[in-house]
Each structure stands twice: as C-alpha cells, then as structure tokens.
PDB file of N, CA and C in Angstrom:
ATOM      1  N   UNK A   1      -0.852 -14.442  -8.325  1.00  0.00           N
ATOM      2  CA  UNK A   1      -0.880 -14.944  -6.968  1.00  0.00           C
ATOM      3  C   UNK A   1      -1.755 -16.181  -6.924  1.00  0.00           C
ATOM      4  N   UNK A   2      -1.640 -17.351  -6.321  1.00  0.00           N
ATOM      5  CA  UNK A   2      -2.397 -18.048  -6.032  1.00  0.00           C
ATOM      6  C   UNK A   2      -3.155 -18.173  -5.162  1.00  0.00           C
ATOM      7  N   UNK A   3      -4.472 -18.055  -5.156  1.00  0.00           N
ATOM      8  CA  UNK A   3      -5.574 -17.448  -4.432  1.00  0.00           C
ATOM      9  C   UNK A   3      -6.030 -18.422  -3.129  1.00  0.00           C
ATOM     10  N   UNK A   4      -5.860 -19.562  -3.246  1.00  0.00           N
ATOM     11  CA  UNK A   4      -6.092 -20.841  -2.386  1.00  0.00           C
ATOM     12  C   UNK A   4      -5.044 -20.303  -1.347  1.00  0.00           C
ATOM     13  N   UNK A   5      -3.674 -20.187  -1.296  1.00  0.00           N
ATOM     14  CA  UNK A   5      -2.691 -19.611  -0.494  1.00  0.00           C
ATOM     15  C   UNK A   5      -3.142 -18.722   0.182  1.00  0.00           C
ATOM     16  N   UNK A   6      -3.223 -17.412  -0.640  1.00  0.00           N
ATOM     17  CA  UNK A   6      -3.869 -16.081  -0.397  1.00  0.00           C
ATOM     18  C   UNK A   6      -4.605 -16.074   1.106  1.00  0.00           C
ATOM     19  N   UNK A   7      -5.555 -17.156   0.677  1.00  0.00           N
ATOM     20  CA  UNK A   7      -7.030 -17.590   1.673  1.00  0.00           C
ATOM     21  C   UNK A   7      -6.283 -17.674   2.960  1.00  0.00           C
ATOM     22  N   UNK A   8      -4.971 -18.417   3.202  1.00  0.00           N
ATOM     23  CA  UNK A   8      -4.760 -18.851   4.296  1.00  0.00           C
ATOM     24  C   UNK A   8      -3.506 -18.022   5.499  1.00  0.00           C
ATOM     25  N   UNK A   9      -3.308 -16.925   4.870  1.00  0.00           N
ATOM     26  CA  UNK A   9      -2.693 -15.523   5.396  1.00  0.00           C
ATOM     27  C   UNK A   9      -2.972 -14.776   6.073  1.00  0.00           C
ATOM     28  N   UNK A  10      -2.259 -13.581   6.554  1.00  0.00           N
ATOM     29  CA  UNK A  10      -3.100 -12.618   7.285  1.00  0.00           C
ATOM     30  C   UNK A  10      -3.226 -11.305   6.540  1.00  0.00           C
ATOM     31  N   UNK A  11      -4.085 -10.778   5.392  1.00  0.00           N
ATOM     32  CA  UNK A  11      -4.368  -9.640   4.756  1.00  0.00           C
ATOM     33  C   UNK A  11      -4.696  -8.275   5.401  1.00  0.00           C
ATOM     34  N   UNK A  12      -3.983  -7.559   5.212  1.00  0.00           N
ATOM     35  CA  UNK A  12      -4.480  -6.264   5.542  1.00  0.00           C
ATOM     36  C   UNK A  12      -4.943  -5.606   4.321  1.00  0.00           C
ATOM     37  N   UNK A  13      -6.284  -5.177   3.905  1.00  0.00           N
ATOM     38  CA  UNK A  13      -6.296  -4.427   2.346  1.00  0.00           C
ATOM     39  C   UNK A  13      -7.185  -3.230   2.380  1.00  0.00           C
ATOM     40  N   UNK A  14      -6.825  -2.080   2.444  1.00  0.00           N
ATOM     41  CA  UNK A  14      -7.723  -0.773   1.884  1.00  0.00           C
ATOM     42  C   UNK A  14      -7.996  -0.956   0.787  1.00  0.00           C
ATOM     43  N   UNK A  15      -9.389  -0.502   0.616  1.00  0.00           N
ATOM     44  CA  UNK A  15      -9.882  -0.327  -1.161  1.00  0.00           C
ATOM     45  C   UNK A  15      -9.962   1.004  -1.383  1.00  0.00           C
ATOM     46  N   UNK A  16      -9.522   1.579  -0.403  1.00  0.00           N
ATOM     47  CA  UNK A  16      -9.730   3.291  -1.178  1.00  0.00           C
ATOM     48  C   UNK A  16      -9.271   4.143  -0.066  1.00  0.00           C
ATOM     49  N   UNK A  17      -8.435   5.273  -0.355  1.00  0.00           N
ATOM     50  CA  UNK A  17      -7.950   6.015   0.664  1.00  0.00           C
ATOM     51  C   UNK A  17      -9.284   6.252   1.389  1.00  0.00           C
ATOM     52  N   UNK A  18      -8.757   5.935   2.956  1.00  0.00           N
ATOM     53  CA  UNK A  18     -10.357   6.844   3.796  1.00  0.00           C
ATOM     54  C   UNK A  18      -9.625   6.581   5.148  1.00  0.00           C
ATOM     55  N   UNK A  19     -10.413   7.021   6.332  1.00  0.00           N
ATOM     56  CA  UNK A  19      -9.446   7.450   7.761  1.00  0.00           C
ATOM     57  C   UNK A  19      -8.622   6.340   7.947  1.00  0.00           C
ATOM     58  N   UNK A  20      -8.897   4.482   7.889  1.00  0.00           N
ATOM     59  CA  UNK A  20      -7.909   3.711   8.451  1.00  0.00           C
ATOM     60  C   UNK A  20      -6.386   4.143   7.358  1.00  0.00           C
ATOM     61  N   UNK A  21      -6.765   3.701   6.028  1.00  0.00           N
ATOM     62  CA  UNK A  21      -6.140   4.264   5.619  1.00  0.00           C
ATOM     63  C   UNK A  21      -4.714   5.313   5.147  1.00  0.00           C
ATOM     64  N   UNK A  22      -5.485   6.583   5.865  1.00  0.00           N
ATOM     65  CA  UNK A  22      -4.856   7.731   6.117  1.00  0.00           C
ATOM     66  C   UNK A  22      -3.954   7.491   6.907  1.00  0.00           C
ATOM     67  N   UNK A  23      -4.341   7.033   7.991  1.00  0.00           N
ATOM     68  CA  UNK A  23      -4.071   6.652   9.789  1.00  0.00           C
ATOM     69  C   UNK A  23      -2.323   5.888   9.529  1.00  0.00           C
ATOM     70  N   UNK A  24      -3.298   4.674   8.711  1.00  0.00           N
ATOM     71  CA  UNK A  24      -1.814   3.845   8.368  1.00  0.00           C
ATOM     72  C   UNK A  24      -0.572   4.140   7.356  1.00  0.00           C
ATOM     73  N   UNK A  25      -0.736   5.312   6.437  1.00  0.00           N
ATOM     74  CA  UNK A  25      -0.135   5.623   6.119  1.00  0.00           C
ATOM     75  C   UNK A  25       1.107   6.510   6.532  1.00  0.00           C
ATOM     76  N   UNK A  26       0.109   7.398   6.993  1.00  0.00           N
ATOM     77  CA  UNK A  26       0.832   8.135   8.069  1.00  0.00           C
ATOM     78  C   UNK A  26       1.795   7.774   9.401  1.00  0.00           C
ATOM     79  N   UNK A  27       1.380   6.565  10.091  1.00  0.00           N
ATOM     80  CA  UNK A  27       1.922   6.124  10.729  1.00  0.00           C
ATOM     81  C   UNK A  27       3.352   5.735   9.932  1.00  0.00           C
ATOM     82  N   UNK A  28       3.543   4.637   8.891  1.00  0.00           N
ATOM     83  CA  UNK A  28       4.093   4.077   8.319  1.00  0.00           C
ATOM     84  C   UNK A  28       5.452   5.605   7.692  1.00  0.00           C
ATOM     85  N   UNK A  29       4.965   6.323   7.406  1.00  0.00           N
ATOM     86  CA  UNK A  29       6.121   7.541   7.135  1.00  0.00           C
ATOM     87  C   UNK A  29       6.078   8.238   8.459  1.00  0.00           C
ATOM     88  N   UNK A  30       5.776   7.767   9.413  1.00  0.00           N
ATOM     89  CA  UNK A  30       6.457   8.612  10.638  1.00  0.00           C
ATOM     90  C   UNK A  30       7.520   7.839  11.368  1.00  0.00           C
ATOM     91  N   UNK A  31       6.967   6.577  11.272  1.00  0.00           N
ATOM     92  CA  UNK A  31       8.303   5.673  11.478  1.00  0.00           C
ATOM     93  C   UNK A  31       7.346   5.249  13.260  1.00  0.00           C
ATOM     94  N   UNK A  32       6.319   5.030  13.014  1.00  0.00           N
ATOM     95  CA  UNK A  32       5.548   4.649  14.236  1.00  0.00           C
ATOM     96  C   UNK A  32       4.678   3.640  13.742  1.00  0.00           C
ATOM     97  N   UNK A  33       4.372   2.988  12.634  1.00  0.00           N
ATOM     98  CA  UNK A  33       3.376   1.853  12.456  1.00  0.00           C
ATOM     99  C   UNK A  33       3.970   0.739  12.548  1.00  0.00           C
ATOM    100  N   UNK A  34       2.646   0.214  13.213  1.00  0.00           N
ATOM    101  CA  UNK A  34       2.961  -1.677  13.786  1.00  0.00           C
ATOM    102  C   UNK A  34       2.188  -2.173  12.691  1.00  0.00           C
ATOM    103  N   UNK A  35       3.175  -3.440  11.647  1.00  0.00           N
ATOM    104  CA  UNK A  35       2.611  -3.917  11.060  1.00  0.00           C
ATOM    105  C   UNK A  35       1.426  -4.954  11.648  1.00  0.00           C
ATOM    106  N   UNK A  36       1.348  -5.350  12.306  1.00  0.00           N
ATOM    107  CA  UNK A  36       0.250  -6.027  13.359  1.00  0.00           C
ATOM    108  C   UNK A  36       0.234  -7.742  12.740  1.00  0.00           C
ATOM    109  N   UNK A  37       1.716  -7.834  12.059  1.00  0.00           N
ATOM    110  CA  UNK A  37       1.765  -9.351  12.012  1.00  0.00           C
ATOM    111  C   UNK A  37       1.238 -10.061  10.420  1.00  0.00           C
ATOM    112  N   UNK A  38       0.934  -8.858   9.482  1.00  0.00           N
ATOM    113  CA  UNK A  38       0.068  -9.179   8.238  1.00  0.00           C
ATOM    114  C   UNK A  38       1.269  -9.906   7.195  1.00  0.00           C
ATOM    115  N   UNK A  39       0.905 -10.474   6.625  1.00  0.00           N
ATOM    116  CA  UNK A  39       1.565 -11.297   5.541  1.00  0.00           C
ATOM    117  C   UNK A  39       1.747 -10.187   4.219  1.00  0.00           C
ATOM    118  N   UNK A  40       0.102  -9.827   3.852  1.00  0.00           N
ATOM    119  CA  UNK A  40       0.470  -9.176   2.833  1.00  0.00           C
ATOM    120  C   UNK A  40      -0.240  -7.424   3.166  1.00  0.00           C
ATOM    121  N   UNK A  41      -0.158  -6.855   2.819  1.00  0.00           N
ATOM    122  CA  UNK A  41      -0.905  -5.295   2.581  1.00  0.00           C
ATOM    123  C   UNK A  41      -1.152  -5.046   1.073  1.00  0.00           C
ATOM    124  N   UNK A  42      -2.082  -4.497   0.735  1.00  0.00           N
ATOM    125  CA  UNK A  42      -3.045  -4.339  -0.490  1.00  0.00           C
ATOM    126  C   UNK A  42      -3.043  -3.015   0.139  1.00  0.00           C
ATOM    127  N   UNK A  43      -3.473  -1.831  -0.750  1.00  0.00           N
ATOM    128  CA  UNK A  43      -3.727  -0.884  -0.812  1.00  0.00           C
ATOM    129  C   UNK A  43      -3.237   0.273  -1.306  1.00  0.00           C
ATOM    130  N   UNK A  44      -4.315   1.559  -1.626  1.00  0.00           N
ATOM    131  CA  UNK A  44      -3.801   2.832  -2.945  1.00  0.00           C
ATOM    132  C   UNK A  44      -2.238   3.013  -2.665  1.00  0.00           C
ATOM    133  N   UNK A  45      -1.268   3.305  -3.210  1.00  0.00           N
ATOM    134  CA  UNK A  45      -0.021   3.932  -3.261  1.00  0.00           C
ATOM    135  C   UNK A  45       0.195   5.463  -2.687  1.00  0.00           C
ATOM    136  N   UNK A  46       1.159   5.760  -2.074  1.00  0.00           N
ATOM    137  CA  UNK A  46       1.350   7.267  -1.243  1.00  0.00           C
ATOM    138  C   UNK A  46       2.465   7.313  -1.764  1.00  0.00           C
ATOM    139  N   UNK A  47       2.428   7.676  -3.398  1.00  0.00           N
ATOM    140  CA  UNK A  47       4.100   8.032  -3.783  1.00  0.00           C
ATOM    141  C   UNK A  47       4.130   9.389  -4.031  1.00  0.00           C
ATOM    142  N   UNK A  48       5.002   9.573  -4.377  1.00  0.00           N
ATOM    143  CA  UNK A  48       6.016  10.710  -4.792  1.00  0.00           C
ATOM    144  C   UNK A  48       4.284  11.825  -5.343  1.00  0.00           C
ATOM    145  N   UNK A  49       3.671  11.218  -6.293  1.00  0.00           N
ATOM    146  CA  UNK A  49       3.098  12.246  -5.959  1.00  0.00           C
ATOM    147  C   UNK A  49       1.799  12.728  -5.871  1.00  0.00           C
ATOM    148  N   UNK A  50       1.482  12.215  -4.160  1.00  0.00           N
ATOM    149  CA  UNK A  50       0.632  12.811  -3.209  1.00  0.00           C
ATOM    150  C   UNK A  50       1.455  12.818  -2.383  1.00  0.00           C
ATOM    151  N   UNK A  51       2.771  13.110  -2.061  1.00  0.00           N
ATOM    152  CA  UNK A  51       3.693  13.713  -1.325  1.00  0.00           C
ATOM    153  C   UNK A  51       3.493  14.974  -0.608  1.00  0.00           C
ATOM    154  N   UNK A  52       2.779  16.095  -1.694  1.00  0.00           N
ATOM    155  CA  UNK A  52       3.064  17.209  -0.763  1.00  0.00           C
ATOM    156  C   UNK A  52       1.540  17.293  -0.218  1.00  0.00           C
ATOM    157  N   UNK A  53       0.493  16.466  -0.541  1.00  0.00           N
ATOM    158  CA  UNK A  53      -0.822  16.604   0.401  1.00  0.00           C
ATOM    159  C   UNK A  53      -0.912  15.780   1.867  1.00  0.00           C
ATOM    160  N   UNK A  54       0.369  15.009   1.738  1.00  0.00           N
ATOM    161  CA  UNK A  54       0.550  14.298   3.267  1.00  0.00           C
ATOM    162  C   UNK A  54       1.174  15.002   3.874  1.00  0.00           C
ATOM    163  N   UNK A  55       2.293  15.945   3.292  1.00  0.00           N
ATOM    164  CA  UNK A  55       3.184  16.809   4.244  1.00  0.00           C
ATOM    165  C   UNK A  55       1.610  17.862   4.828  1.00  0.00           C
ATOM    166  N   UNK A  56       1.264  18.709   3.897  1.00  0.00           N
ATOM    167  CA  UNK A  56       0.164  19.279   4.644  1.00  0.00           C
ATOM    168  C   UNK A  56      -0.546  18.967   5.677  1.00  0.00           C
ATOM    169  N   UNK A  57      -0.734  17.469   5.542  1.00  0.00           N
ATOM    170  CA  UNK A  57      -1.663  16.481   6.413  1.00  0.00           C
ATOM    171  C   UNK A  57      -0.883  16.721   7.724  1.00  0.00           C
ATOM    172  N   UNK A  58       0.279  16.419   7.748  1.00  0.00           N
ATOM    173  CA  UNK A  58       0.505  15.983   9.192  1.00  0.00           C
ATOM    174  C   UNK A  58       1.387  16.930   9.606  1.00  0.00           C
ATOM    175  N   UNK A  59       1.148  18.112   9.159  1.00  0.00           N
ATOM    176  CA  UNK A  59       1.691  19.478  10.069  1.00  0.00           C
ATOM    177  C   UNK A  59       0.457  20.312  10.461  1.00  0.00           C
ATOM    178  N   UNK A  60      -0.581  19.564  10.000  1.00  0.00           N
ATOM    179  CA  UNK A  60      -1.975  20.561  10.243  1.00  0.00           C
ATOM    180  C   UNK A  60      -2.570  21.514   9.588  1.00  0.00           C
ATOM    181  N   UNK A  61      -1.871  21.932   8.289  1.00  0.00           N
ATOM    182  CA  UNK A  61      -2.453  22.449   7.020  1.00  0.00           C
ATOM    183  C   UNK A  61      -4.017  22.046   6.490  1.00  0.00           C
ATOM    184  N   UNK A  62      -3.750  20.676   6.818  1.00  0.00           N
ATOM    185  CA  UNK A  62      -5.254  19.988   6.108  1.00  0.00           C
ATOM    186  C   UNK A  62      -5.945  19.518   7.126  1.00  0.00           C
ATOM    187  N   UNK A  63      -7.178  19.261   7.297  1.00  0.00           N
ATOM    188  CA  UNK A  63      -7.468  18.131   8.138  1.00  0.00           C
ATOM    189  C   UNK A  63      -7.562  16.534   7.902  1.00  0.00           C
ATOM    190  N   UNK A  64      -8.117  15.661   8.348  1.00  0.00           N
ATOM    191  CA  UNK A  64      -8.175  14.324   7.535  1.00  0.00           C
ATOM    192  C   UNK A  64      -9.270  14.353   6.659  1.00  0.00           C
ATOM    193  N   UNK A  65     -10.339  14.840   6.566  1.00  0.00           N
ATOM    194  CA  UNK A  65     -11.342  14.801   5.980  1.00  0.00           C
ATOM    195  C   UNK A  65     -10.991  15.665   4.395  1.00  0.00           C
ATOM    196  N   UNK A  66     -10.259  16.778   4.519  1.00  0.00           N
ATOM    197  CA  UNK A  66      -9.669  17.174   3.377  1.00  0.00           C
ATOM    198  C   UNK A  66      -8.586  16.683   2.681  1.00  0.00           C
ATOM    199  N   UNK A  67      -7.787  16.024   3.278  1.00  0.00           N
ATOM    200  CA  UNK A  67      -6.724  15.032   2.841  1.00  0.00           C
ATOM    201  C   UNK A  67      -7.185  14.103   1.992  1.00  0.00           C
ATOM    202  N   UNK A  68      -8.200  13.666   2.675  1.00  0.00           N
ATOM    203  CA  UNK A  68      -8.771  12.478   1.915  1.00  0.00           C
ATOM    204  C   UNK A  68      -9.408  13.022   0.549  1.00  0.00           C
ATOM    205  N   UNK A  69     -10.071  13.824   0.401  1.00  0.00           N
ATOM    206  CA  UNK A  69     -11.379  14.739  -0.161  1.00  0.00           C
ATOM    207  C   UNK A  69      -9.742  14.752  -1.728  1.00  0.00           C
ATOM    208  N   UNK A  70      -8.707  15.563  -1.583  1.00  0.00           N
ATOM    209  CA  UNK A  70      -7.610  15.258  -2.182  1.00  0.00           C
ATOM    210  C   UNK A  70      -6.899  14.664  -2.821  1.00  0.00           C
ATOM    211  N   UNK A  71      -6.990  13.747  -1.992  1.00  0.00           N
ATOM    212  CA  UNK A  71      -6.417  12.652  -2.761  1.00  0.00           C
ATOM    213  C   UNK A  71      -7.405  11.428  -3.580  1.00  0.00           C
ATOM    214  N   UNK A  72      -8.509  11.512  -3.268  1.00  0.00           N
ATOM    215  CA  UNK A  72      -9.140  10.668  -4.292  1.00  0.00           C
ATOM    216  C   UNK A  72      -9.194  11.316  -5.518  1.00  0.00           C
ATOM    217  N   UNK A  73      -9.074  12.384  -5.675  1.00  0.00           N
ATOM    218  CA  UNK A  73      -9.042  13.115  -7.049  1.00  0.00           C
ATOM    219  C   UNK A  73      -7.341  12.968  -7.836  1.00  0.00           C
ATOM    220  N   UNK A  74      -6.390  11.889  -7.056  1.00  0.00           N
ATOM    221  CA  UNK A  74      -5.437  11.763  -7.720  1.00  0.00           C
ATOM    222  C   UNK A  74      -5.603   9.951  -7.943  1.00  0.00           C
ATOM    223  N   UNK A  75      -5.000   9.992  -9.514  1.00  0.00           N
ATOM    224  CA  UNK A  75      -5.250   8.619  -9.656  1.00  0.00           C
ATOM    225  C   UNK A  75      -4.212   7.685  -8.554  1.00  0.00           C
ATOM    226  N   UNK A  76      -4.683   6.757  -7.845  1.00  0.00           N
ATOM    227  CA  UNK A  76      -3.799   5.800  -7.159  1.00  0.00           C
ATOM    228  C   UNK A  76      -3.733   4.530  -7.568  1.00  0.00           C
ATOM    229  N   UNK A  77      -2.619   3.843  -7.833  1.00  0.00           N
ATOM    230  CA  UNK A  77      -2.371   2.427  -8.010  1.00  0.00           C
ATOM    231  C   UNK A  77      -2.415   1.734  -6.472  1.00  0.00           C
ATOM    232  N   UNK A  78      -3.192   0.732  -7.100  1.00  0.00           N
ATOM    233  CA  UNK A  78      -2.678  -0.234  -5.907  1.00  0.00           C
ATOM    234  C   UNK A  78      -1.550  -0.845  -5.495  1.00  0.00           C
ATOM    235  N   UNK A  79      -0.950  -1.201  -4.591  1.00  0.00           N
ATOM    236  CA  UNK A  79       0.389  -1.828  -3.845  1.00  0.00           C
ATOM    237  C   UNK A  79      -0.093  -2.964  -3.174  1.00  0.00           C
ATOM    238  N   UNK A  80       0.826  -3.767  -3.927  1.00  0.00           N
ATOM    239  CA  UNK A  80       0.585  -5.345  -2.438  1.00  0.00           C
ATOM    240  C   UNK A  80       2.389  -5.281  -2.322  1.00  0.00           C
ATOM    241  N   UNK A  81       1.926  -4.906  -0.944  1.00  0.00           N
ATOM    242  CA  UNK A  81       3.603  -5.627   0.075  1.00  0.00           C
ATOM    243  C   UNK A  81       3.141  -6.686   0.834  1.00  0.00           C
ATOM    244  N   UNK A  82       4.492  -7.512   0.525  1.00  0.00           N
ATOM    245  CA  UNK A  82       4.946  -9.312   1.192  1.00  0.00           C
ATOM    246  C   UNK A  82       5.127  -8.752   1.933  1.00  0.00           C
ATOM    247  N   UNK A  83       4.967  -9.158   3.213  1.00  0.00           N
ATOM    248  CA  UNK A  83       5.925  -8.140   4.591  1.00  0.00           C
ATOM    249  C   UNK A  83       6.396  -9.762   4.950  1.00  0.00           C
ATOM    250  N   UNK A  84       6.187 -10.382   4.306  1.00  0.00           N
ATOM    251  CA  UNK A  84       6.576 -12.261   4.882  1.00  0.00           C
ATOM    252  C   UNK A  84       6.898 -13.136   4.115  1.00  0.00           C
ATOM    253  N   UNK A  85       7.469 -14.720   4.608  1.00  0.00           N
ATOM    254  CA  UNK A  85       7.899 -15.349   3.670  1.00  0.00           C
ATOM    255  C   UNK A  85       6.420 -16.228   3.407  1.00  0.00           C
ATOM    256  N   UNK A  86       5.462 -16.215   4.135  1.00  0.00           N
ATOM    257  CA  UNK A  86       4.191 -16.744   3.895  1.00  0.00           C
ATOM    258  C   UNK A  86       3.697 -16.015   2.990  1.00  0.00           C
ATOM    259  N   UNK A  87       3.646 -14.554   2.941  1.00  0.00           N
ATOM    260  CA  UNK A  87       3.075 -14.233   2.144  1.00  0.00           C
ATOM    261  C   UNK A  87       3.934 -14.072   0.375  1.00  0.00           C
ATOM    262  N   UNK A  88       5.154 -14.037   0.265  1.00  0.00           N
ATOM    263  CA  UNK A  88       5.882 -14.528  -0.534  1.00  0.00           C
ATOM    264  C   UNK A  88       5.068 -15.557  -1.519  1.00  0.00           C
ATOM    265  N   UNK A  89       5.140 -16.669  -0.422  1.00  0.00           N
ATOM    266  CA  UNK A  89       5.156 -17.686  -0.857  1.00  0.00           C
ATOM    267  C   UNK A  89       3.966 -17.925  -1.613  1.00  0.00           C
ATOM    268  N   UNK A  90       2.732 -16.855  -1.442  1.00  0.00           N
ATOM    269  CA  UNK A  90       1.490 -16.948  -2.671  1.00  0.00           C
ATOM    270  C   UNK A  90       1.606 -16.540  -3.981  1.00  0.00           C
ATOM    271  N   UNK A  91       3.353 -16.171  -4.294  1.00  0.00           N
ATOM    272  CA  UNK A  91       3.254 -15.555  -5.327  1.00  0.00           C
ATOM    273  C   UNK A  91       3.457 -16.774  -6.423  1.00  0.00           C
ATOM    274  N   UNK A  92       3.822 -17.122  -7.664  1.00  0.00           N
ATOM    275  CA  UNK A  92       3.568 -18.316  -8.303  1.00  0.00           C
ATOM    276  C   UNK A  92       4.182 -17.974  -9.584  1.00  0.00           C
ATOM    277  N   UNK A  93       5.526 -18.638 -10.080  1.00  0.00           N
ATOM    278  CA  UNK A  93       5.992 -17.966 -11.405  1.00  0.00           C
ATOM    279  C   UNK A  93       5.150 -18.635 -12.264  1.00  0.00           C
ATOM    280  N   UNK A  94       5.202 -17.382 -13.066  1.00  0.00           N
ATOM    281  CA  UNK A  94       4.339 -17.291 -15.113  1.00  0.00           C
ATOM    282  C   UNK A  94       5.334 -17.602 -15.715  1.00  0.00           C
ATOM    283  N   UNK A  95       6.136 -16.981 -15.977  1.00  0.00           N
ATOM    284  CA  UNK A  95       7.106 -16.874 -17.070  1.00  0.00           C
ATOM    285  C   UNK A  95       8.044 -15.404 -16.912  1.00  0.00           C
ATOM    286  N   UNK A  96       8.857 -15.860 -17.930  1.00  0.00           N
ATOM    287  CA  UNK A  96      10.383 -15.139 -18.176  1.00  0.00           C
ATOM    288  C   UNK A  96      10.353 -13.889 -19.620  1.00  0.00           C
ATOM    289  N   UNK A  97      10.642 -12.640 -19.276  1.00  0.00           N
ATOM    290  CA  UNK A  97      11.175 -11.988 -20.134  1.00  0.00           C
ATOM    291  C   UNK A  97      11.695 -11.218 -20.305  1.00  0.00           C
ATOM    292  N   UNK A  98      12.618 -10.659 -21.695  1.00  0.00           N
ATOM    293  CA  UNK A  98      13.615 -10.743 -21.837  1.00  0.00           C
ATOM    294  C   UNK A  98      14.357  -9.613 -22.582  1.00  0.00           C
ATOM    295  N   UNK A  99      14.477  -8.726 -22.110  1.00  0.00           N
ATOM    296  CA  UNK A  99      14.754  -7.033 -22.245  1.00  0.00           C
ATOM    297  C   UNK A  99      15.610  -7.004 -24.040  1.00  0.00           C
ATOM    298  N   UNK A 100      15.361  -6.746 -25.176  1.00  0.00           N
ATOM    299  CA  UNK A 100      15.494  -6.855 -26.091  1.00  0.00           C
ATOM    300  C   UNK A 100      17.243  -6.463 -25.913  1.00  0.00           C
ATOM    301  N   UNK A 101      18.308  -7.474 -26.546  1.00  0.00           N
ATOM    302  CA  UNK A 101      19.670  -7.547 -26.459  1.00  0.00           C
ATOM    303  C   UNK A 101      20.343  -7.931 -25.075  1.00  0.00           C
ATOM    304  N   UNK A 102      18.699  -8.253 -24.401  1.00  0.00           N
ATOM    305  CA  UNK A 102      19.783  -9.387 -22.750  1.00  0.00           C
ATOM    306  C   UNK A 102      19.753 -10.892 -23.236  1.00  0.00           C
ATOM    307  N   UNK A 103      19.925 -11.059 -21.678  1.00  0.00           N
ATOM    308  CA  UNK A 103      19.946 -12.697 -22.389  1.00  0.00           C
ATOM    309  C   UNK A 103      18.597 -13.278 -22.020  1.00  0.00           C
TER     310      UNK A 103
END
C-alpha cells in the first residue's frame, strides 16, 4: 500500500477484538452495519472459525465480555477491506506471479 495515500482516507482499524469491535462485527453479519463512509477497514478476521463463538454471542449464550475473553485465545489474521475506489486506489502494483504451468 502506499502510505502517503493511506494518510489521506478515511480508516476505520481495530487492533484487537474488544467491544467496538465486537459491536461492528456483529452488526456487519446481522445485516444492520453502517459503514460510516470509510475507505478502508483494518481489522482481526471473524471467519469460519470463530463462527460458532459469535453464534453464541448473539443469541445470548455468551456475554460480550466472554466473547471477547474467547476469541483472543484464537489466532486472528488481520483484514483490510477497500469499501472504495479511494481506498483502492492506495493499493500499488509489485509484481506478477505465475502459478507453475500458467502463463
């Protein structure tokens, strides 16, 4: 990414699951979150599998404080989503390669 760009966007970034977090995740699989206009989003991954500690989460099995407590004990990658063509546009080609017998 080119970082000078970066600077001039609107970032949304969690560094670690915790209530905003949670909040926005959750929103985002309920089909109720407002992206609030951000270019890019940074933050841990909610895949496939911490799947079944969010289902717990938001039927009331867990609370948020245990959700969380949970899931930091699973390794998470980070995610950056473009939600824009601004934010696109910080990305910057390296180079090409080339799946052994493509072209």
């Amino acid at each position: 990414m080119d970082d000078e760009k970066v600077k001039g966007i609107s970032v949304l970034k969690f560094s670690a699951p915790d209530d905003d977090w949670l909040d926005f995740v959750s929103d985002n699989r309920a089909g109720t979150a407002k992206n609030g206009g951000f270019d890019l989003i940074i933050g841990p991954v909610a895949n496939d599998d911490v799947y079944s500690t969010f289902i717990l989460y938001t039927t009331g099995v867990l609370t948020k404080a245990q959700t969380i407590a949970a899931l930091k004990v699973k390794k998470l990658y980070n995610q950056y989503v473009f939600t824009t063509e601004r934010g696109l546009d910080c990305l910057k080609f390296k180079e090409v390669f080339y799946e052994k017998g493509g072209e």
